[in-house]
Protein backbone atom coordinates (compact mmCIF):
# COMPACT_ATOMS: atom_id res chain seq x y z
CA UNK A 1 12.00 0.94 15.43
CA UNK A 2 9.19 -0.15 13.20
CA UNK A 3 7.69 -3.27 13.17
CA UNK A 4 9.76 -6.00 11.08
CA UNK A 5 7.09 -9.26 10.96
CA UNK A 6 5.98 -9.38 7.60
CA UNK A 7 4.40 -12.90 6.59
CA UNK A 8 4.78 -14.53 3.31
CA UNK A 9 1.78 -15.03 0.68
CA UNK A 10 2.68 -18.14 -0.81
CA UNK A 11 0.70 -20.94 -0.01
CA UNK A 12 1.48 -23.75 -2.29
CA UNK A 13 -1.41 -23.65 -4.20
CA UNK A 14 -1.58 -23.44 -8.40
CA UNK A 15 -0.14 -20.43 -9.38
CA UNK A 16 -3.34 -17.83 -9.74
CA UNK A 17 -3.61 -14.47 -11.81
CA UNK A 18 -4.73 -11.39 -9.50
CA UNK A 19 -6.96 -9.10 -10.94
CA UNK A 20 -6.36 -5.30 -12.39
CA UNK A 21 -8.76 -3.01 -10.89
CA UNK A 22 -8.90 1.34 -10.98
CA UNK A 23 -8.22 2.26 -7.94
CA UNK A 24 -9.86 5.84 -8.73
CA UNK A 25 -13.71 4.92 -8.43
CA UNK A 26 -15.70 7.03 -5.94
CA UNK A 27 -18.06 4.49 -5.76
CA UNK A 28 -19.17 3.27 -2.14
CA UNK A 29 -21.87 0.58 -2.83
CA UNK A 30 -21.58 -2.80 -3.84
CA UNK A 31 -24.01 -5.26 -5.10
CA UNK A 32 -23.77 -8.88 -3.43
CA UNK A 33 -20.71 -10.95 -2.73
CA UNK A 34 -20.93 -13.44 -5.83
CA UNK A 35 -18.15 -14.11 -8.50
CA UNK A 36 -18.33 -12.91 -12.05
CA UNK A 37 -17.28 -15.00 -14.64
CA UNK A 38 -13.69 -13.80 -14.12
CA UNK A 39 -14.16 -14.97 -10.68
CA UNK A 40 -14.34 -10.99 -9.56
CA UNK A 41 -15.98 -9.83 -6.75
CA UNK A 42 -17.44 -6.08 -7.50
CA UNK A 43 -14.66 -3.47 -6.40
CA UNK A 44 -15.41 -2.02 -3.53
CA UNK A 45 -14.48 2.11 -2.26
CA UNK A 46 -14.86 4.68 -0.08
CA UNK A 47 -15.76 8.16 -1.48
CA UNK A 48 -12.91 10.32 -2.19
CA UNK A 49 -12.52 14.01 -2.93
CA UNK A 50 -8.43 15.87 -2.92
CA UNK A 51 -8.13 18.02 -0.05
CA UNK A 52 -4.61 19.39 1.47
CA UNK A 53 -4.06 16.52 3.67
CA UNK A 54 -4.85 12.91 1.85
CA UNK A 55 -3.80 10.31 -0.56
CA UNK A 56 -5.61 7.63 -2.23
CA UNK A 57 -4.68 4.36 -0.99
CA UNK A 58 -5.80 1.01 -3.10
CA UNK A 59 -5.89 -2.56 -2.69
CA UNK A 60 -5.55 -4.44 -6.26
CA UNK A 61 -3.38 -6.48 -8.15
CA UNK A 62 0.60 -4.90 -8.78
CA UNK A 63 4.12 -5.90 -9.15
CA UNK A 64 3.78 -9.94 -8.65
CA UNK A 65 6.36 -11.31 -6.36
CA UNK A 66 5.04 -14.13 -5.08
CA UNK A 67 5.02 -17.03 -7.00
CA UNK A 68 2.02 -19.34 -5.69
CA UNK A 69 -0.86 -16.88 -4.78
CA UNK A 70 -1.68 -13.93 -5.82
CA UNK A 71 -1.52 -10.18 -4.98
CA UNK A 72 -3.55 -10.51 -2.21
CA UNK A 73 -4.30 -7.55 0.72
CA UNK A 74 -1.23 -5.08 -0.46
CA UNK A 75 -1.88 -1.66 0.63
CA UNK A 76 0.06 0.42 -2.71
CA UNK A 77 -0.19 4.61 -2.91
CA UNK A 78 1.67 6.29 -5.30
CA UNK A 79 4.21 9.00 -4.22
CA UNK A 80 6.42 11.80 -6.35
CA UNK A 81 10.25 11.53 -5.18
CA UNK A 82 12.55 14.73 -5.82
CA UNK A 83 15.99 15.92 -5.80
CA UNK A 84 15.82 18.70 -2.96
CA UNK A 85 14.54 21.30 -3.92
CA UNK A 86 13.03 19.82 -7.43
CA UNK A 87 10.40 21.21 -9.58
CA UNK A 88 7.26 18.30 -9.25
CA UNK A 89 6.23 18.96 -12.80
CA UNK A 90 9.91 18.56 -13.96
CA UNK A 91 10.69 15.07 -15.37
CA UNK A 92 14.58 15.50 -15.18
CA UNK A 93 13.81 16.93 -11.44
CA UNK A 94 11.15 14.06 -10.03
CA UNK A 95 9.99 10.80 -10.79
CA UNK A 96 6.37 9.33 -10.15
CA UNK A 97 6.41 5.95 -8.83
CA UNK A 98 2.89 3.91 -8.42
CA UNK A 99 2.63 0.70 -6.49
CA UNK A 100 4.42 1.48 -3.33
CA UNK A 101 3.23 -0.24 -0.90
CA UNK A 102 1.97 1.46 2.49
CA UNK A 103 3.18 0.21 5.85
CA UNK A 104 2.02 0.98 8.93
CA UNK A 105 4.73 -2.12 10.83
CA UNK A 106 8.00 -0.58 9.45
CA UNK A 107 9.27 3.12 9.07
CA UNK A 108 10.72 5.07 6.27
CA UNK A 109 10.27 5.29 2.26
CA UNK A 110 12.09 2.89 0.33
CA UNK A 111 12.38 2.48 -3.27
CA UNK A 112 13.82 0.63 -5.94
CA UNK A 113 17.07 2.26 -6.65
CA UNK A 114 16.53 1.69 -10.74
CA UNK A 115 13.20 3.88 -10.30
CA UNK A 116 14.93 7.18 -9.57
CA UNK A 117 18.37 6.36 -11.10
CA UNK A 118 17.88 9.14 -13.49
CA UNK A 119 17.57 11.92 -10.32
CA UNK A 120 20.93 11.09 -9.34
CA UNK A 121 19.87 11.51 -5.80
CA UNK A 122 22.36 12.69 -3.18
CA UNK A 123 24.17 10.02 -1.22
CA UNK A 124 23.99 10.71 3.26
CA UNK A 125 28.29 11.06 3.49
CA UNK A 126 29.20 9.84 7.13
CA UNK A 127 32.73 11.13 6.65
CA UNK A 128 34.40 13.46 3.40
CA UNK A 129 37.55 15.10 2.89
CA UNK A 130 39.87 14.95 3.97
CA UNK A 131 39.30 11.74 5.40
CA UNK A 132 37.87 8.84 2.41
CA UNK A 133 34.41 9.59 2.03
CA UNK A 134 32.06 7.31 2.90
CA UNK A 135 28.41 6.54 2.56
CA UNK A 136 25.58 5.51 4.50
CA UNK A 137 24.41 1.94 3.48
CA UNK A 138 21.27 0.19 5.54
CA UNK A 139 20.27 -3.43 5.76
CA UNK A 140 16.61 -3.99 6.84
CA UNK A 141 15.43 -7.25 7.24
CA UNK A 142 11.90 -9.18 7.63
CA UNK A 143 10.71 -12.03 8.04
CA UNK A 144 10.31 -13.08 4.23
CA UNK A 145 13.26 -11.43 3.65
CA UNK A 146 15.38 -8.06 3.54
CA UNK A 147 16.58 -4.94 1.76
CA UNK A 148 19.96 -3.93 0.92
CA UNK A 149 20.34 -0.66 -0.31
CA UNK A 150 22.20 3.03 0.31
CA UNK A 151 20.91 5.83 1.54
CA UNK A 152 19.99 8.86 0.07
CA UNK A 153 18.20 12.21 0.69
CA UNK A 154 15.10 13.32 -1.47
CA UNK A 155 12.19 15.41 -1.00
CA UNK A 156 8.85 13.11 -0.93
CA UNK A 157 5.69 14.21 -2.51
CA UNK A 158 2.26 12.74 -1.19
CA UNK A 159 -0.55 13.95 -2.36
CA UNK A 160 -0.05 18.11 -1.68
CA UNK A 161 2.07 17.41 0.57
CA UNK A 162 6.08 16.88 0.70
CA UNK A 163 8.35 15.85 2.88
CA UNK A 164 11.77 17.97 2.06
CA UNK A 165 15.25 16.41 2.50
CA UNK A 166 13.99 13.18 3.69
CA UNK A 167 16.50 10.28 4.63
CA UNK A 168 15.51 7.35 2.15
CA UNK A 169 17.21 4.13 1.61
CA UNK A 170 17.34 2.95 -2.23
CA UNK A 171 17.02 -0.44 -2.50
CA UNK A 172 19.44 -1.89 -4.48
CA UNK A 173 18.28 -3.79 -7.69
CA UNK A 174 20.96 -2.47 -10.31
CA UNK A 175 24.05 -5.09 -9.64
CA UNK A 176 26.36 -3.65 -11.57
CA UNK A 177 29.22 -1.42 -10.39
CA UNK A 178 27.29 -1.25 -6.68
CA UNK A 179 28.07 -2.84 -3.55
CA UNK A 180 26.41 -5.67 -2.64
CA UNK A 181 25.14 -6.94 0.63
CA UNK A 182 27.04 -8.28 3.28
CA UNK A 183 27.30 -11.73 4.32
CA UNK A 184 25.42 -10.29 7.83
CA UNK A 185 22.36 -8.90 5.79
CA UNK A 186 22.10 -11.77 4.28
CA UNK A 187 21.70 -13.75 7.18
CA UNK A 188 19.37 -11.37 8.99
CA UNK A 189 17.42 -11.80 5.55
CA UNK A 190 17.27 -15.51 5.78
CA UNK A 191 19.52 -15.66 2.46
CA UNK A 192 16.64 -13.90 0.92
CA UNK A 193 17.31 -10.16 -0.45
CA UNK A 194 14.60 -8.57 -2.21
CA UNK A 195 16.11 -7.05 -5.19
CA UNK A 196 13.45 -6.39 -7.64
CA UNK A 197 10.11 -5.36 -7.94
CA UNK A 198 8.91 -8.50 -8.43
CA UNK A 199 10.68 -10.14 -5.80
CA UNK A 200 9.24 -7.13 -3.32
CA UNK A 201 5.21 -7.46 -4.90
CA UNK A 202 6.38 -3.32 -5.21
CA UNK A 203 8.49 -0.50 -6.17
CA UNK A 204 9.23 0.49 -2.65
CA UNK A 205 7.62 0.86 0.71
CA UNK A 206 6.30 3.64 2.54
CA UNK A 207 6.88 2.82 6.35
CA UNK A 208 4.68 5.09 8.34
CA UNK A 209 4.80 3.31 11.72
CA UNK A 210 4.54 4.76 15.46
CA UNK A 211 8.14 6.37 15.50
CA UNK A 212 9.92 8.92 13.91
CA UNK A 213 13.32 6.99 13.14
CA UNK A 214 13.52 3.33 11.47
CA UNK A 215 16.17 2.41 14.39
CA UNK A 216 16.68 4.94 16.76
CA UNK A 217 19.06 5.05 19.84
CA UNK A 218 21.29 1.51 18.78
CA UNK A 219 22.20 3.24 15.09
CA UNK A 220 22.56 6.27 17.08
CA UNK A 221 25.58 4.62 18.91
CA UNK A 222 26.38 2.01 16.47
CA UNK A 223 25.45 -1.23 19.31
CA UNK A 224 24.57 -3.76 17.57
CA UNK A 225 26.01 -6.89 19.73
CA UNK A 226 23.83 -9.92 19.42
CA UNK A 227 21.52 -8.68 16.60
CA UNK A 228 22.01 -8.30 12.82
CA UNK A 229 24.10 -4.59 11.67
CA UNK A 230 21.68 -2.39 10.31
CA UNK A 231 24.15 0.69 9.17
CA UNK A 232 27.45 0.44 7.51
CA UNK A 233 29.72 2.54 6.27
CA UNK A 234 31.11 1.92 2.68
CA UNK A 235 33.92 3.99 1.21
CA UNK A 236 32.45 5.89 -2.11
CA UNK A 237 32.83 4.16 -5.24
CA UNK A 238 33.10 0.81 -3.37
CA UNK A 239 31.93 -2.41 -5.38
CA UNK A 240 32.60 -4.92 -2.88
CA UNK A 241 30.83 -5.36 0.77
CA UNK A 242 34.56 -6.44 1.97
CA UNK A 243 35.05 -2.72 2.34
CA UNK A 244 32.16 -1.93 4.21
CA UNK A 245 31.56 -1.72 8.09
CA UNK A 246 29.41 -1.17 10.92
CA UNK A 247 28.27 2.44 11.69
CA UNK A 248 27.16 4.81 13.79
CA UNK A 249 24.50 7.43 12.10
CA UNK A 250 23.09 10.47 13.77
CA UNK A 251 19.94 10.56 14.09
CA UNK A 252 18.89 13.59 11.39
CA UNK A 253 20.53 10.84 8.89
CA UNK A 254 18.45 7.49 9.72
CA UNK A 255 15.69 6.69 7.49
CA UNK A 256 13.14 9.00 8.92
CA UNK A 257 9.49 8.82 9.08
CA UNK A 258 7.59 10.79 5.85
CA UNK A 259 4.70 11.28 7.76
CA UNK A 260 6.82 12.92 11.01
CA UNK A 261 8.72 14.78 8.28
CA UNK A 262 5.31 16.29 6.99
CA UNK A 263 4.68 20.33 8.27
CA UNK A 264 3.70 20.63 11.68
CA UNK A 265 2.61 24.84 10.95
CA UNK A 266 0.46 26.38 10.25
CA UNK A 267 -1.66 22.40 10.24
CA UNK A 268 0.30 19.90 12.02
CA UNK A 269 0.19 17.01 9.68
CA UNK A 270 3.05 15.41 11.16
CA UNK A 271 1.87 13.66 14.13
CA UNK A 272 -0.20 10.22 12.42
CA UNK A 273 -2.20 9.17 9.87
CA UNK A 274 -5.63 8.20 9.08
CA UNK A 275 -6.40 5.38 7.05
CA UNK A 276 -10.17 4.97 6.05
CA UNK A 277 -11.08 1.40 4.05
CA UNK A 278 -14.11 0.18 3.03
CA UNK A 279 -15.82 -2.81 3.78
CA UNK A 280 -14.95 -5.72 2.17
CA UNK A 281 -17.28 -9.17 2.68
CA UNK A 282 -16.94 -12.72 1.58
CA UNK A 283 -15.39 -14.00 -0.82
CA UNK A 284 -13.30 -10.95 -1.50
CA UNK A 285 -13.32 -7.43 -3.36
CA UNK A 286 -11.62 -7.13 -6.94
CA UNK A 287 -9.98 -3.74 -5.68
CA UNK A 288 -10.48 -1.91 -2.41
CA UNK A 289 -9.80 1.74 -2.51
CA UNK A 290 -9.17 4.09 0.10
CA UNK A 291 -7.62 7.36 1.67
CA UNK A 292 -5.06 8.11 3.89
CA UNK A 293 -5.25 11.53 6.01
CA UNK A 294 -2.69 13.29 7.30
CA UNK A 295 -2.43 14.48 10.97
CA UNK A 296 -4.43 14.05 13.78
CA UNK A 297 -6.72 16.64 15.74
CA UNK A 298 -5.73 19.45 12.83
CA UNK A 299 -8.59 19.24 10.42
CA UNK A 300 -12.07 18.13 10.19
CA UNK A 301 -11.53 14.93 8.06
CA UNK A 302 -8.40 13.78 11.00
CA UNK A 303 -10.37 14.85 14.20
CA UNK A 304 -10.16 11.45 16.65
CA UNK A 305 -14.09 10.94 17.71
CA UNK A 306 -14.83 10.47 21.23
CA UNK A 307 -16.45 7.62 20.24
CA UNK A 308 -13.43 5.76 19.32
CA UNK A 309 -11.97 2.95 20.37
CA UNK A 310 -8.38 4.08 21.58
CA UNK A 311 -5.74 1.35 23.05
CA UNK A 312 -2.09 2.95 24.23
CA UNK A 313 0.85 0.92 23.00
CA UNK A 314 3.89 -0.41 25.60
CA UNK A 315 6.74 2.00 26.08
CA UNK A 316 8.31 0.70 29.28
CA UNK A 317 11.32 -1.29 27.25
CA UNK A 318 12.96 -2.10 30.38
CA UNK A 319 10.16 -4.27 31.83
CA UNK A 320 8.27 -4.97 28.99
CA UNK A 321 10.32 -5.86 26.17
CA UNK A 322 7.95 -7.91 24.17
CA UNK A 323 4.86 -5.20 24.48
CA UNK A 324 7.35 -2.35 23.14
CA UNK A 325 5.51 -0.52 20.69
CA UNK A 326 3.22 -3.01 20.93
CA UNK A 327 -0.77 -3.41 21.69
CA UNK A 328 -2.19 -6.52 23.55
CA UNK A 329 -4.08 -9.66 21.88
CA UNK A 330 -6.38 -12.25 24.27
CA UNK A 331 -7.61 -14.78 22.06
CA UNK A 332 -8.70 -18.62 22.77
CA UNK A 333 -6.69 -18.43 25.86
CA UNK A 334 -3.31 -16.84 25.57
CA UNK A 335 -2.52 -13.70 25.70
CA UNK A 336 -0.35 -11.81 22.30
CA UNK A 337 1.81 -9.01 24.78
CA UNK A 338 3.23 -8.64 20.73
CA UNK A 339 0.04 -7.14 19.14
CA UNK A 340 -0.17 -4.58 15.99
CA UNK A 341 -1.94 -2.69 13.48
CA UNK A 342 -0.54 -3.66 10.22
CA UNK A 343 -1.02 -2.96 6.66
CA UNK A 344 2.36 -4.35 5.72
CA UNK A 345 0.87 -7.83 6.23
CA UNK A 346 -1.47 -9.25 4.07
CA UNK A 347 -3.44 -11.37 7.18
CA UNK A 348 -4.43 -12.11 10.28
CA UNK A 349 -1.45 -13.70 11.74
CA UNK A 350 -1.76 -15.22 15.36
CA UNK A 351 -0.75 -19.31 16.54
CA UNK A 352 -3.83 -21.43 17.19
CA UNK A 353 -3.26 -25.52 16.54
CA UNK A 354 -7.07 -26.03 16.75
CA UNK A 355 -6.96 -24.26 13.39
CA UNK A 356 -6.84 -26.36 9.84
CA UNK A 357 -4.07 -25.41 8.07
CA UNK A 358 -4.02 -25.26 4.03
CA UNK A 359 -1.97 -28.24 2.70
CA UNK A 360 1.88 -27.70 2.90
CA UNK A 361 0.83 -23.79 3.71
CA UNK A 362 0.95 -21.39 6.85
CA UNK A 363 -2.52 -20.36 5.86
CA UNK A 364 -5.79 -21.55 8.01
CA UNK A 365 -8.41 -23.70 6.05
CA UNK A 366 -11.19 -24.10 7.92
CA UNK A 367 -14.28 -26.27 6.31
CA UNK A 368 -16.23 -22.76 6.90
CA UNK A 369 -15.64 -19.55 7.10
CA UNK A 370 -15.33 -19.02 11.22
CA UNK A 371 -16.65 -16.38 13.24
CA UNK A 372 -14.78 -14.88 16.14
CA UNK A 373 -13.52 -13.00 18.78
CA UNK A 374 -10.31 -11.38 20.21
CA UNK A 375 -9.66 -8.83 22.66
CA UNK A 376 -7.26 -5.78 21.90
CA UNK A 377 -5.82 -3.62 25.00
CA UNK A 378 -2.90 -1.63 25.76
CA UNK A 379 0.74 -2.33 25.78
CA UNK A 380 2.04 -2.12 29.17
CA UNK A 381 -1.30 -2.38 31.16
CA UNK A 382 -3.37 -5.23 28.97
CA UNK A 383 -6.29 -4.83 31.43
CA UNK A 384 -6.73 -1.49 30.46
CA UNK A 385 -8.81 0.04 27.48
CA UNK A 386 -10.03 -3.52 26.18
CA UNK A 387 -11.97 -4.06 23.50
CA UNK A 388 -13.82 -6.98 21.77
CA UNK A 389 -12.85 -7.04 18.31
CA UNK A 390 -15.43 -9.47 16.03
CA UNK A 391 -13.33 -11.01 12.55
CA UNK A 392 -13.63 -13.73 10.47
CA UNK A 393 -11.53 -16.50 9.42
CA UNK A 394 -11.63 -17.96 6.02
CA UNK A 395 -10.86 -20.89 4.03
CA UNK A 396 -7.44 -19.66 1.92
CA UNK A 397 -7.53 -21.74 -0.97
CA UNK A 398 -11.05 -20.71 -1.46
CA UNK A 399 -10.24 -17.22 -1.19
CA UNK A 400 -6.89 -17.08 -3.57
CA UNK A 401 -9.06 -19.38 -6.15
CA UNK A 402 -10.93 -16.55 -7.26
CA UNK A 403 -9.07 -13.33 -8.54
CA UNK A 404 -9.45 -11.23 -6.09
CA UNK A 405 -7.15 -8.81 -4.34
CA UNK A 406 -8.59 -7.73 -0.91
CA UNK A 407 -10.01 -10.37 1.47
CA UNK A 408 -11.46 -9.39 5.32
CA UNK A 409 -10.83 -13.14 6.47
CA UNK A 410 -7.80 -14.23 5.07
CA UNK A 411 -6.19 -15.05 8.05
CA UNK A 412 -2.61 -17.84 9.03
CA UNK A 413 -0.10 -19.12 11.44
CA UNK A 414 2.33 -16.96 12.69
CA UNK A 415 6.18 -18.43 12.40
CA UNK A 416 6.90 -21.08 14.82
CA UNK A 417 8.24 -19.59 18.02
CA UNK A 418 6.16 -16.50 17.58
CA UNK A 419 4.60 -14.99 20.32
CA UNK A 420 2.91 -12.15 18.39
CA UNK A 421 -0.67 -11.54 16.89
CA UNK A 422 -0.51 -9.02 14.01
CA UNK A 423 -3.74 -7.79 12.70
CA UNK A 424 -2.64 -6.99 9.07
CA UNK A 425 -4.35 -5.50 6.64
CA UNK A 426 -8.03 -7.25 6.94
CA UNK A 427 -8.08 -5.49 10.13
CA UNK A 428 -8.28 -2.37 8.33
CA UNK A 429 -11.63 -2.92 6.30
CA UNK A 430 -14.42 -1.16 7.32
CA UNK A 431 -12.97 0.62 9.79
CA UNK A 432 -11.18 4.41 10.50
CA UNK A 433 -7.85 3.59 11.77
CA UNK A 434 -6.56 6.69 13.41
CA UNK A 435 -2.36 5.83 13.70
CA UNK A 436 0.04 7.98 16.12
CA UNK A 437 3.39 8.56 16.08
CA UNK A 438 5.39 8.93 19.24
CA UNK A 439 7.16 12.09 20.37
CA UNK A 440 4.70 13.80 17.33
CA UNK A 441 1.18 13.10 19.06
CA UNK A 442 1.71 15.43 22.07
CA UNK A 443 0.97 12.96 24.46
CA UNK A 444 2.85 11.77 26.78
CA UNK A 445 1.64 8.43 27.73
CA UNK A 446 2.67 7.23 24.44
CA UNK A 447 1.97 5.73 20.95
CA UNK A 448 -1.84 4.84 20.39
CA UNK A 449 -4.09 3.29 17.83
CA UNK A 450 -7.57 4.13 17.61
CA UNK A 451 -10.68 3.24 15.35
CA UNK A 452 -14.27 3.54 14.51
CA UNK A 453 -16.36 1.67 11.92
CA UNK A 454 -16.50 3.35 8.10
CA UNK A 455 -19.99 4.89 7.97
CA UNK A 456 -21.47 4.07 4.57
């Protein structure tokens, strides 16, 4: 199951324009850190040329969903989806969508149903003649809210690659004549469903997280006492959630992984991702534009170094429940068993009340911009593999006052009760971030994460 803490980017503050930046420049230098007279930092990049196994990634401004701030640290790629079997180049065949936003915390594509409405996708049946035929429905919820939406199966173009007959959900933002969601999602979703683009900062979400499914064993069987319902069954045609119930789907029918659903012959792609960023330096970048690599120890541009920092994340659920899938954080003191690499977050995100908070905001405002330290380690074993890891915290309403998009120190409090530390998406500048998935990497001990600076 992938990762479902995803932290809000409103902050209270007057409502600021983000900028519009190419995300195609090749350009890897930058000039100082000062503010044009659109308050722009210089866009910032790392060199890119199309191979067989990548896909330009690109921070900057997109779909704007969040009333009080602006598009700040989203991650968005821009992916082909098919009817099996489809002809790319045919418009009647696949659709194109940009600003999809990349996720290493969650699993599984998901797009705005109104974007490939015209494909006339086809629908995952759970039962058909001669019993009522029914369809596969998902909610997925997060902490700023949830998605309500059928599922479907498509064939997923990234880059040169596709993934064929992939298990997608299609989020539903087209009320008419559709079912809507449940009173359950709704709760789970904190009475907040994201239904539009706007309302989602995207057109969809590419989840490509440490596992292969998007739930796994408890969809498998259809146990979902004392947590939300995350399949249901809805007879065809139905316009009214009433109808609906709870459902057991097999596991070649779950949202699946597009990454795990890549070709693993004659070049296993299909085992994790590499996401390369540049650099990004106070106060901001306009843009930062990247690549993401596909596979692990296949190719040149995906071999792991030996140099790189590696951490192994928990897998004993039993005994370890809140370091499942997850790395260790020490920092100030207390120790974050609920640690992870995430680009579906748009800060740092970790508790600390010696920390300024903005005004009526979950962001920190410190006077100045803070220099630190945490330590990252493995899952299950948090004295093992640890690592110092230097970042920077920033002062918010500074940051979102210019019109930037990508800041390396943008950094809040996670919800109260939260015992986790997620190191979104400034995490990922500067660095090679080397992702696994489980049961793909062909190791045994488990899911890892692994990373080396960018060399300029």
């Amino acid at each position: 199951m992938g990762k479902r803490l995803k932290y809000a980017m409103a902050c209270g503050m007057v409502m600021l324009m983000a900028a519009c930046g190419g995300g195609d420049s090749t350009t890897t230098t930058v000039t100082g850190n000062g503010l044009n007279s659109l308050g722009l930092s210089p866009a910032v990049a790392t060199a890119f040329t199309q191979t067989d196994n990548n896909l330009r990634v690109v921070v900057q401004d997109g779909p704007h969903g969040f009333t009080f701030s602006p598009n700040a640290n989203i991650l968005y790629a821009t992916v082909t989806v098919c009817i099996p079997g489809g002809n790319v180049v045919n418009p009647t065949e696949c659709q194109t969508i940009d600003h999809v936003q990349v996720d290493t915390g969650s699993v599984g594509l998901r797009i705005l149903a109104s974007k490939v409405k015209s494909l006339n996708l086809p629908t995952i049946e759970l039962t058909s003649a001669p019993s009522p035929v029914t369809n596969a429905w998902e909610c997925f919820p997060f902490v700023i809210g949830g998605l309500w939406g059928q599922l479907a199966v498509a064939d997923v173009v990234m880059g040169r690659q596709t993934a064929t007959a992939l298990p997608v959900q299609l989020i539903q933002d087209d009320t008419q004549a559709a079912v809507q969601y449940t009173s359950d999602c709704n709760k789970a979703a904190d009475s907040n469903i994201l239904s539009s683009a706007s309302a989602l900062g995207s057109n969809g979400i590419l989840g490509i997280g440490s596992t292969t499914l998007d739930c796994g064993q408890n969809c498998l069987q259809g146990t979902y006492t004392g947590s939300f319902i995350q399949y249901y069954s809805c007879p065809q045609g139905a316009t009214s959630s009433a109808a609906c119930s709870a459902a057991a789907v097999q596991s070649n029918q779950q949202v699946y992984n597009p990454i795990a659903a890549l070709p693993a012959t004659p070049i296993r792609y299909n085992n994790g991702v590499v996401l390369k960023m540049p650099a990004v330096t106070h106060p901001g970048a306009a843009t930062a534009s990247g690549e993401m690599i596909f596979g692990l120890d296949s190719t040149p541009n995906n071999t792991v170094p030996a140099s790189a920092t590696k951490v192994y994340l928990g897998v004993d659920f039993v005994n370890n429940l809140s370091s499942y899938l997850n790395a260790t954080t020490q920092f100030h003191g207390i120790t974050y068993r609920s640690s992870y690499l995430d680009t579906g977050t748009n800060g740092l995100f970790f508790t600390d009340p010696t920390l300024t908070l903005c005004n009526g905001a979950t962001w920190y405002c410190p006077i100045n911009t803070m220099n630190t330290t945490a330590v990252i380690s493995d899952g299950d074993n948090p004295s093992s593999n640890a690592v110092g890891v230097a970042f920077q915290i920033g002062n918010v309403e500074s940051l979102f006052s210019t019109n930037n998009t990508a800041f390396s120190d943008s950094a809040g409090s996670a919800p109260v009760g939260s015992t986790s530390f997620a190191w979104g998406m400034p995490f990922f500048y500067g660095r090679n971030v080397y992702l696994s998935i489980w049961q793909q990497a062909g190791a045994l001990t488990g899911p890892w994460y692994a990373w080396t600076p960018v060399t300029p």
